[in-house]
Every structure is written in structure tokens, then in C-alpha cells.
PDB file of N, CA and C in Angstrom:
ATOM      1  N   UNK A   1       8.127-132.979 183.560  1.00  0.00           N
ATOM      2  CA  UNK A   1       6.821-132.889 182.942  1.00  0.00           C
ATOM      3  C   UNK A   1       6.193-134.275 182.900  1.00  0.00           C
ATOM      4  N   UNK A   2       4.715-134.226 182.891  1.00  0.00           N
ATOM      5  CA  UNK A   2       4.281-135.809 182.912  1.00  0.00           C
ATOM      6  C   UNK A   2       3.675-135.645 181.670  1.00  0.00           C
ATOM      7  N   UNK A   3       3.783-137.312 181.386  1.00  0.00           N
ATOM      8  CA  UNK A   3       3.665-137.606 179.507  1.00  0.00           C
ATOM      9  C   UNK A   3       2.614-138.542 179.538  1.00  0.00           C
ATOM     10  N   UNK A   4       1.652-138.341 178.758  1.00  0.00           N
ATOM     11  CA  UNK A   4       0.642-139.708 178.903  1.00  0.00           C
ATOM     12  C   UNK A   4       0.714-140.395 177.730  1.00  0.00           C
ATOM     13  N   UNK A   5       0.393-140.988 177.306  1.00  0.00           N
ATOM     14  CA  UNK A   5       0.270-142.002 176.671  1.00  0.00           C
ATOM     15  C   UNK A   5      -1.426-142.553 176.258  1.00  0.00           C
ATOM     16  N   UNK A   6      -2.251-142.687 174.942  1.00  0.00           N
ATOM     17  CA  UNK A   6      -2.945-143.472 174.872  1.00  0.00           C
ATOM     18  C   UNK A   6      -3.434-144.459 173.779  1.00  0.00           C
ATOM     19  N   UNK A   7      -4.169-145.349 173.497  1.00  0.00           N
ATOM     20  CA  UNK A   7      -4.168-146.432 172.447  1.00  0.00           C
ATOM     21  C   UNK A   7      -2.699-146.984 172.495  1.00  0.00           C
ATOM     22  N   UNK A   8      -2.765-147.462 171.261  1.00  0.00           N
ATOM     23  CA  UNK A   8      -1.693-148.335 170.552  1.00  0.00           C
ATOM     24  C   UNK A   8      -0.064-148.056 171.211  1.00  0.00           C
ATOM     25  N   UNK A   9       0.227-146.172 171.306  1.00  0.00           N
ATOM     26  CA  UNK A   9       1.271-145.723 172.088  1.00  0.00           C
ATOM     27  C   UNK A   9       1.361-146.839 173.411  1.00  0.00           C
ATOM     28  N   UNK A  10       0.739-146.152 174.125  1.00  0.00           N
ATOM     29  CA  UNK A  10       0.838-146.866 175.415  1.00  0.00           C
ATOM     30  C   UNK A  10       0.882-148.610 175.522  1.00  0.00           C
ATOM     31  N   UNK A  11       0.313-148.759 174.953  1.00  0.00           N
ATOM     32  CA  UNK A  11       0.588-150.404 174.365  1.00  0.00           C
ATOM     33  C   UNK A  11       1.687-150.760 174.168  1.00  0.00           C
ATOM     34  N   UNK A  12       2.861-149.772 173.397  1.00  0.00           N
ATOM     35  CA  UNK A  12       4.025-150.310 172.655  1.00  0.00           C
ATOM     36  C   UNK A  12       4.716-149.996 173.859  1.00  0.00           C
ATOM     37  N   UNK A  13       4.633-148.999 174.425  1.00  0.00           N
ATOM     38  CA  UNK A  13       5.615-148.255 175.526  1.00  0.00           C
ATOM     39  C   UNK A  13       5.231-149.215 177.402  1.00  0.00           C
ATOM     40  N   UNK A  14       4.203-149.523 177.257  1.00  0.00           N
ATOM     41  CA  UNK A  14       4.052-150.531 178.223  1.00  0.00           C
ATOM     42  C   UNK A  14       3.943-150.399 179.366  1.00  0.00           C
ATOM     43  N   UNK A  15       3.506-148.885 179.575  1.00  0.00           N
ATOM     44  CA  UNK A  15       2.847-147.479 180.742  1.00  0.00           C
ATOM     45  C   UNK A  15       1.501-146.725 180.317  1.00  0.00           C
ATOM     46  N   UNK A  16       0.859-146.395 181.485  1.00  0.00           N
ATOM     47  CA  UNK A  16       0.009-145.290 180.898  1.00  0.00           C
ATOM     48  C   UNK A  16       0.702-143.688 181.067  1.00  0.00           C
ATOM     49  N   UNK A  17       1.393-143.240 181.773  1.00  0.00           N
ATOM     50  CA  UNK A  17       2.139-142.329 182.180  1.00  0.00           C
ATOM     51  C   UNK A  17       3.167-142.205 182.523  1.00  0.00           C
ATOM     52  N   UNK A  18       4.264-140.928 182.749  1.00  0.00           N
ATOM     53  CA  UNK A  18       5.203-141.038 183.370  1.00  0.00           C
ATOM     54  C   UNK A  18       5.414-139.903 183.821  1.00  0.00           C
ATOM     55  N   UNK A  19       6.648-139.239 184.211  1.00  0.00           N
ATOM     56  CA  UNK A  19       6.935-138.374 184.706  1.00  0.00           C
ATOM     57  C   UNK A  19       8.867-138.201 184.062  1.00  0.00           C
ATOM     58  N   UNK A  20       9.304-137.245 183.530  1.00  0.00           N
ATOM     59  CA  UNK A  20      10.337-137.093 183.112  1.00  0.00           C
ATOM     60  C   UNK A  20      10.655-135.446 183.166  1.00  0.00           C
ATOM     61  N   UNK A  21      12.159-135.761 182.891  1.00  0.00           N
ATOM     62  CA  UNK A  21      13.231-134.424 182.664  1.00  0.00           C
ATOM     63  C   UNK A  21      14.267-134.238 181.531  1.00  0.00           C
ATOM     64  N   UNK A  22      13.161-134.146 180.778  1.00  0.00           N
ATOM     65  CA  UNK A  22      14.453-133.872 179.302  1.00  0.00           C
ATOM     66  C   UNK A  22      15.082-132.891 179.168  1.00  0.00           C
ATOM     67  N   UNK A  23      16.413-133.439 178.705  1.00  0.00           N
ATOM     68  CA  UNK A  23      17.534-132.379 178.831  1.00  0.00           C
ATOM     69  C   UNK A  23      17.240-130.829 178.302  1.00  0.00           C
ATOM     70  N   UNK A  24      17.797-130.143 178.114  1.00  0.00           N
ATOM     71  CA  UNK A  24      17.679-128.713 178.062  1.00  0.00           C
ATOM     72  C   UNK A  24      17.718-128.062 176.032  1.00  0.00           C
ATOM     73  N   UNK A  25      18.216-129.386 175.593  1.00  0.00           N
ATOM     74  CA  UNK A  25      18.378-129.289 174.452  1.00  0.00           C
ATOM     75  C   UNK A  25      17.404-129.570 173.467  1.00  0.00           C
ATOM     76  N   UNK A  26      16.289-130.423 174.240  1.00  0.00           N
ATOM     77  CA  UNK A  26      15.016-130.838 173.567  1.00  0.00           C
ATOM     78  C   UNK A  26      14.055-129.856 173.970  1.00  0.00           C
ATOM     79  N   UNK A  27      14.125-129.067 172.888  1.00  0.00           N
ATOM     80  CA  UNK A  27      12.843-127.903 173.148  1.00  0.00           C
ATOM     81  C   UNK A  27      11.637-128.077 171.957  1.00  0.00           C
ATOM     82  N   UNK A  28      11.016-128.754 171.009  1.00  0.00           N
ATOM     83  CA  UNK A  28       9.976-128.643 170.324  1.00  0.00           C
ATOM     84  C   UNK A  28       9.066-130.232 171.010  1.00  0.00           C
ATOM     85  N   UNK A  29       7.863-130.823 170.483  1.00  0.00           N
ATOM     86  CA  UNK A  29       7.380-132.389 170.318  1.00  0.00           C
ATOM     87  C   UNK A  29       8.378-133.064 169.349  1.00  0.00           C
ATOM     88  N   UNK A  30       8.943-132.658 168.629  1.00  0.00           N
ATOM     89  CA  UNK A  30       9.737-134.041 167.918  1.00  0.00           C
ATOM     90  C   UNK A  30      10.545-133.600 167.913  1.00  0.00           C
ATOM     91  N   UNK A  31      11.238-133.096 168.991  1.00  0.00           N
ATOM     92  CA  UNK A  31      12.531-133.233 169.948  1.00  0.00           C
ATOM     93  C   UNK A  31      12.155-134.342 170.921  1.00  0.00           C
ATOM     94  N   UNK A  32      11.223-133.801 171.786  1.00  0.00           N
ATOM     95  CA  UNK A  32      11.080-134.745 172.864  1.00  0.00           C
ATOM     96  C   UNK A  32      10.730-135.917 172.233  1.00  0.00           C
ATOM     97  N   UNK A  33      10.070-136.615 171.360  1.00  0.00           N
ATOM     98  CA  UNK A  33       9.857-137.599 170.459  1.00  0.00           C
ATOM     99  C   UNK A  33      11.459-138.658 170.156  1.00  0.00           C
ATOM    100  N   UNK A  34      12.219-137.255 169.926  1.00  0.00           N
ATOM    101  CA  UNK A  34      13.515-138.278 169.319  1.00  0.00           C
ATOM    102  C   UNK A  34      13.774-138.246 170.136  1.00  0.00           C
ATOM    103  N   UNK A  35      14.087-137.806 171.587  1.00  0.00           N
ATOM    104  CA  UNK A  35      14.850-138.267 172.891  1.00  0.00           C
ATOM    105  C   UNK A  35      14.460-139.517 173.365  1.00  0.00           C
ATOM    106  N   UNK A  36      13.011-139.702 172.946  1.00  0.00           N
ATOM    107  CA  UNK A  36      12.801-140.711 173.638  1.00  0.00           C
ATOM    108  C   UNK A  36      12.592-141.890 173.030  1.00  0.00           C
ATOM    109  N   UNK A  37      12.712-141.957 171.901  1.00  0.00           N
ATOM    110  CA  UNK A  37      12.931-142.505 171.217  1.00  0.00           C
ATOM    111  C   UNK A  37      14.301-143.801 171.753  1.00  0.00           C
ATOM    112  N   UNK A  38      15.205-142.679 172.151  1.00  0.00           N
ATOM    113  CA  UNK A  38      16.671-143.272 172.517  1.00  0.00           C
ATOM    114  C   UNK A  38      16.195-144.057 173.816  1.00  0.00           C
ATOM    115  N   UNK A  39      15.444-143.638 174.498  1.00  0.00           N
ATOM    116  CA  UNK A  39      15.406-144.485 175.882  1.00  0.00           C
ATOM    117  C   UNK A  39      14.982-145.564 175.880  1.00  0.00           C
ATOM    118  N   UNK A  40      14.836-146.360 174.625  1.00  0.00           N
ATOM    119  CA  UNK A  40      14.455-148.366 174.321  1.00  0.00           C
ATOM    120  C   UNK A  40      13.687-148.469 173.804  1.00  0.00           C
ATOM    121  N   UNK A  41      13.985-150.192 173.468  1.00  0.00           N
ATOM    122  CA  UNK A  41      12.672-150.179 172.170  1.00  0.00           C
ATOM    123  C   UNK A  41      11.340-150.064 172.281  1.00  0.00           C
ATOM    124  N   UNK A  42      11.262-150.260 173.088  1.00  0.00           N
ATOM    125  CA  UNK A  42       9.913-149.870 173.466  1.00  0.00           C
ATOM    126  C   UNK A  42       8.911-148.739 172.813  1.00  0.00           C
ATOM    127  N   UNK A  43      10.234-147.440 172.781  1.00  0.00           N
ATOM    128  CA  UNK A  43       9.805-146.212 173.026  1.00  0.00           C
ATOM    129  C   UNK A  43      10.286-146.056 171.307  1.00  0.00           C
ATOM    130  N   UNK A  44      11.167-146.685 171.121  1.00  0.00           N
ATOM    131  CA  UNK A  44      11.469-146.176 169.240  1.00  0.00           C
ATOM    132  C   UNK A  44      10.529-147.126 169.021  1.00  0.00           C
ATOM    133  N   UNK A  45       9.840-148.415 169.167  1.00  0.00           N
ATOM    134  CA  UNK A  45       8.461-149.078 168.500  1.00  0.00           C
ATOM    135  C   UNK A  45       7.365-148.269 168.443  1.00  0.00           C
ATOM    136  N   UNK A  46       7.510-147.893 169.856  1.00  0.00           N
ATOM    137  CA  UNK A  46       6.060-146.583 169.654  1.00  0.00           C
ATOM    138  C   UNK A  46       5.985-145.205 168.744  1.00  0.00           C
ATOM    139  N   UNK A  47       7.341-144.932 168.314  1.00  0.00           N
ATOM    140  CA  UNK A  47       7.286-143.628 167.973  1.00  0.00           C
ATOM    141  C   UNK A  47       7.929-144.028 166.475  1.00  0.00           C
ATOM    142  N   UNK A  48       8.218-145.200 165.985  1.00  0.00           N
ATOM    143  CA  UNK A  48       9.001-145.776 164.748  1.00  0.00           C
ATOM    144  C   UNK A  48       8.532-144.798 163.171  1.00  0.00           C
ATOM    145  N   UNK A  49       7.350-144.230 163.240  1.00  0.00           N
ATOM    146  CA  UNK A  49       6.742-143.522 162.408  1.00  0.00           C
ATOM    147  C   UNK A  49       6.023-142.432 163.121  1.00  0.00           C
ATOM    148  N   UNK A  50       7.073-141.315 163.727  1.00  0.00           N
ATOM    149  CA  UNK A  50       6.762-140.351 164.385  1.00  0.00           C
ATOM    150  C   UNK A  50       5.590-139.164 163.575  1.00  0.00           C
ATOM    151  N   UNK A  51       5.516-139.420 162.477  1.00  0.00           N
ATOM    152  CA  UNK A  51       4.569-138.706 161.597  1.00  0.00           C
ATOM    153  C   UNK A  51       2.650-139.053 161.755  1.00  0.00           C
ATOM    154  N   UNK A  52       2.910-140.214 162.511  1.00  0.00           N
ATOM    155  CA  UNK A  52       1.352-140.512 162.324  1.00  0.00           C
ATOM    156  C   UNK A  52       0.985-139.985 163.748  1.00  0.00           C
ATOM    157  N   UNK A  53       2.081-140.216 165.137  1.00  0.00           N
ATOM    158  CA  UNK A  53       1.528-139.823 166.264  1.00  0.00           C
ATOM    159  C   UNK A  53       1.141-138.308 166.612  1.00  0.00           C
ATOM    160  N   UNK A  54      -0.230-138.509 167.709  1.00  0.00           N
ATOM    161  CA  UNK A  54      -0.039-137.010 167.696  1.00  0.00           C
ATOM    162  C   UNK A  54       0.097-136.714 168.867  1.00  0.00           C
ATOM    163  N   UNK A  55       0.260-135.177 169.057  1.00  0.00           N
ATOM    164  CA  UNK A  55       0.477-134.790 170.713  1.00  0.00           C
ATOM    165  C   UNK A  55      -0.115-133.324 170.956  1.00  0.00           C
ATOM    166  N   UNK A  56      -0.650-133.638 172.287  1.00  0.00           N
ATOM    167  CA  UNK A  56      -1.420-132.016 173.055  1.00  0.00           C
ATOM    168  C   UNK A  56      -0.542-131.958 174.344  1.00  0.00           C
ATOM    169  N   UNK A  57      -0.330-130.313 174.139  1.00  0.00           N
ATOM    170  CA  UNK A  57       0.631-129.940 175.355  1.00  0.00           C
ATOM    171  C   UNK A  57      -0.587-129.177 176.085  1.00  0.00           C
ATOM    172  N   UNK A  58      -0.499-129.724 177.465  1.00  0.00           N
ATOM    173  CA  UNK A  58      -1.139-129.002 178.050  1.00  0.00           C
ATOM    174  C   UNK A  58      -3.000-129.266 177.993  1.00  0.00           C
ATOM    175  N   UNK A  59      -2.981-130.096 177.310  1.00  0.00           N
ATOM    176  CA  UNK A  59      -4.765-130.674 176.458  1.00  0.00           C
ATOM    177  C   UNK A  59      -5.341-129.701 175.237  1.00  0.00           C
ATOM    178  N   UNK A  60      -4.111-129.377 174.406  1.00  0.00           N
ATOM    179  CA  UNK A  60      -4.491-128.448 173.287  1.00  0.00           C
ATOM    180  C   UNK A  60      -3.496-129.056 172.387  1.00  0.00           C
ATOM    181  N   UNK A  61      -3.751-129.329 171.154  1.00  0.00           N
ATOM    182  CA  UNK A  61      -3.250-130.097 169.985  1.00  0.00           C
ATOM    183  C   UNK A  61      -2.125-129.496 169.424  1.00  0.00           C
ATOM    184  N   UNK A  62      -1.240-129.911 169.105  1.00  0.00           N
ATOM    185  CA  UNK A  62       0.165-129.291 168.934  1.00  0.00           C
ATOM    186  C   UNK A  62       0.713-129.939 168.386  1.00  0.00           C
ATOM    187  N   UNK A  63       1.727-129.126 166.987  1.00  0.00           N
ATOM    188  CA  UNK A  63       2.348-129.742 166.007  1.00  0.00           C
ATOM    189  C   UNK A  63       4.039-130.215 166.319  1.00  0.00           C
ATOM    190  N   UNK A  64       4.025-131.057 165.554  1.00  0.00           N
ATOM    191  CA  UNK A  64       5.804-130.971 166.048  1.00  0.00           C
ATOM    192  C   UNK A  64       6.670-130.023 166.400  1.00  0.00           C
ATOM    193  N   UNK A  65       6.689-128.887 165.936  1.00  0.00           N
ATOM    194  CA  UNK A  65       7.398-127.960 165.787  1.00  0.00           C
ATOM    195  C   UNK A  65       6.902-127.263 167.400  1.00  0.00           C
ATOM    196  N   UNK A  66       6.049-127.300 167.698  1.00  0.00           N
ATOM    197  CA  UNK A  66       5.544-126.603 169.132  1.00  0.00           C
ATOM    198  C   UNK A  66       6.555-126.356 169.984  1.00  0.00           C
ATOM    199  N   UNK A  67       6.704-125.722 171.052  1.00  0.00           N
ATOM    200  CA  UNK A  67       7.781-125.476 171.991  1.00  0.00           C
ATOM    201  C   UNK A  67       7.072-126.027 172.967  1.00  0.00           C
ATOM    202  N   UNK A  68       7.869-126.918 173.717  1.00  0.00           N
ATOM    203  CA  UNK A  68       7.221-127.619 175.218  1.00  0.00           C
ATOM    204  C   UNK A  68       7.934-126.953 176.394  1.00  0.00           C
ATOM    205  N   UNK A  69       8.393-125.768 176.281  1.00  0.00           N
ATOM    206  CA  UNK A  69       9.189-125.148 177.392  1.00  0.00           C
ATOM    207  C   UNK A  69       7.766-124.954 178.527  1.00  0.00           C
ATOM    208  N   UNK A  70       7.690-125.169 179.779  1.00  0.00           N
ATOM    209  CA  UNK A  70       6.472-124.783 180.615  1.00  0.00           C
ATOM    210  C   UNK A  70       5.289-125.705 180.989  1.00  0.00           C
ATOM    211  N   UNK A  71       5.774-126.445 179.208  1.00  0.00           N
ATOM    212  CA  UNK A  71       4.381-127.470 179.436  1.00  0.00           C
ATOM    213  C   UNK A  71       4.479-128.689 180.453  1.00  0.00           C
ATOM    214  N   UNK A  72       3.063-128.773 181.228  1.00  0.00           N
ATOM    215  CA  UNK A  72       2.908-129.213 182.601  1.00  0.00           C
ATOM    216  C   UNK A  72       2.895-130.772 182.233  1.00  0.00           C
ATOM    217  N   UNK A  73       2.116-131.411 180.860  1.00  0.00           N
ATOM    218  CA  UNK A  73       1.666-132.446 180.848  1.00  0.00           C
ATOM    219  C   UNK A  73       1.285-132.678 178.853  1.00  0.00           C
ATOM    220  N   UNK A  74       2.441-133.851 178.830  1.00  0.00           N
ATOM    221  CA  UNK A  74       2.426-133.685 176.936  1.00  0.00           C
ATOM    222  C   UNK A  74       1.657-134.958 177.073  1.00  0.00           C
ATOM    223  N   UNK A  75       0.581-135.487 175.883  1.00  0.00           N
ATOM    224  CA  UNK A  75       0.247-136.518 175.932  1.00  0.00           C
ATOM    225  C   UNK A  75       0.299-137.154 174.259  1.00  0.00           C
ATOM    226  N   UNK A  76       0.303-138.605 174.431  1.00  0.00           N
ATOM    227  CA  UNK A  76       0.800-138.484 172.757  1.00  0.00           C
ATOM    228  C   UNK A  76      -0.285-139.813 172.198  1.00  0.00           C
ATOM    229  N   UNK A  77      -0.908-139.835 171.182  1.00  0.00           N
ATOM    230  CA  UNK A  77      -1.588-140.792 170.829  1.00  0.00           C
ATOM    231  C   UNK A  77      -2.188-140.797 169.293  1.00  0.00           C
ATOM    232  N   UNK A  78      -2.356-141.912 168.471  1.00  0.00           N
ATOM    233  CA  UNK A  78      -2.643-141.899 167.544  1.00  0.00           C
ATOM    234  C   UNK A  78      -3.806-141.347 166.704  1.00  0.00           C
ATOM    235  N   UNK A  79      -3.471-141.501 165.541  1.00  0.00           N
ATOM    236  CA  UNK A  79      -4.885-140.421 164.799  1.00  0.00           C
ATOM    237  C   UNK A  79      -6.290-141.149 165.212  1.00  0.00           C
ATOM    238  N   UNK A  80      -7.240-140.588 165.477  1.00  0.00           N
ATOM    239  CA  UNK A  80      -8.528-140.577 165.690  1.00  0.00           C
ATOM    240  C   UNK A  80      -9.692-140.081 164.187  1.00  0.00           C
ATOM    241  N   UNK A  81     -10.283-141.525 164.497  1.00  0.00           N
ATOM    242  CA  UNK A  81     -11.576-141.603 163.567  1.00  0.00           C
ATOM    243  C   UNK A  81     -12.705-141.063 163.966  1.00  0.00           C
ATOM    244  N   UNK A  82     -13.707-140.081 163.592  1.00  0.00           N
ATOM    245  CA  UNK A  82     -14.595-139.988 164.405  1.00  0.00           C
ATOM    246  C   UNK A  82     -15.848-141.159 164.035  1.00  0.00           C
ATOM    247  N   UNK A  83     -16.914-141.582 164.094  1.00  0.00           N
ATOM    248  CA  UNK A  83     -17.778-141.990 164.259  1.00  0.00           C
ATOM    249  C   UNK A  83     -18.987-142.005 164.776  1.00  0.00           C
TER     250      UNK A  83
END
């Protein structure tokens, strides 16, 4: 699945995108969150307060708990102000 990244995320993580295969055991967003978490600091700096980031599977807004089984493209980025 490809993962995007934007603002501050992508900043900490030090990509705009990627492309990955998480294991079979990470099935919700904060599953895939804590997996990747493990893959460096980078990725636990970006996600260190997994409660504020957010994520759309697919370009539709989705809570942690969501199932990412199918989903083509998760993207993850911080809360938004409108203005």
C-alpha cells in the first residue's frame, strides 16, 4: 500500500511517500501506526503522540480503529485549522 505523508509528518519522517507491506497482523490505522513506529526514529518522532495525527484511507477520514485491509493509499497528517 502507498502511505503519504503531509506537514510536520513528513518533515519528521523525511519522505513525502512510500510504498510498503505490513505484516498480516497489522489490520486497523494504529496498528499500522505502531508498526511503524518500530521502523526508526524517524518514524516513532513522527508518530510520538499518535493521538493528534490523522489519517484517510483511500482520501476519506478514518479513525484509528478503521480496518486498512484493501486500502490502496493511507495518508497521515496533522490536525488542520481552517481559516
Amino acid at each position: 500500500m502507498k502511505l503519504v505523508y503531509f506537514a510536520w509528518v513528513r518533515e519528521r519522517i523525511g519522505r513525502p511517500e512510500e510504498t510498503v507491506t505490513p505484516p498480516a497482523e497489522v489490520a486497523t490505522v494504529a496498528d499500522l501506526i505502531g508498526w511503524l513506529k518500530g521502523r526508526g526514529e524517524e518514524y516513532a518522532y513522527a508518530f510520538e503522540n499518535a493521538g493528534v495525527v490523522r489519517a484517510a484511507i483511500d482520501r476519506v477520514h478514518a479513525k484509528p480503529d478503521a480496518p486498512i485491509a484493501g486500502a490502496a493509499e493511507i495518508a497521515f497528517f496533522p490536525p488542520m485549522t481552517g481559516g
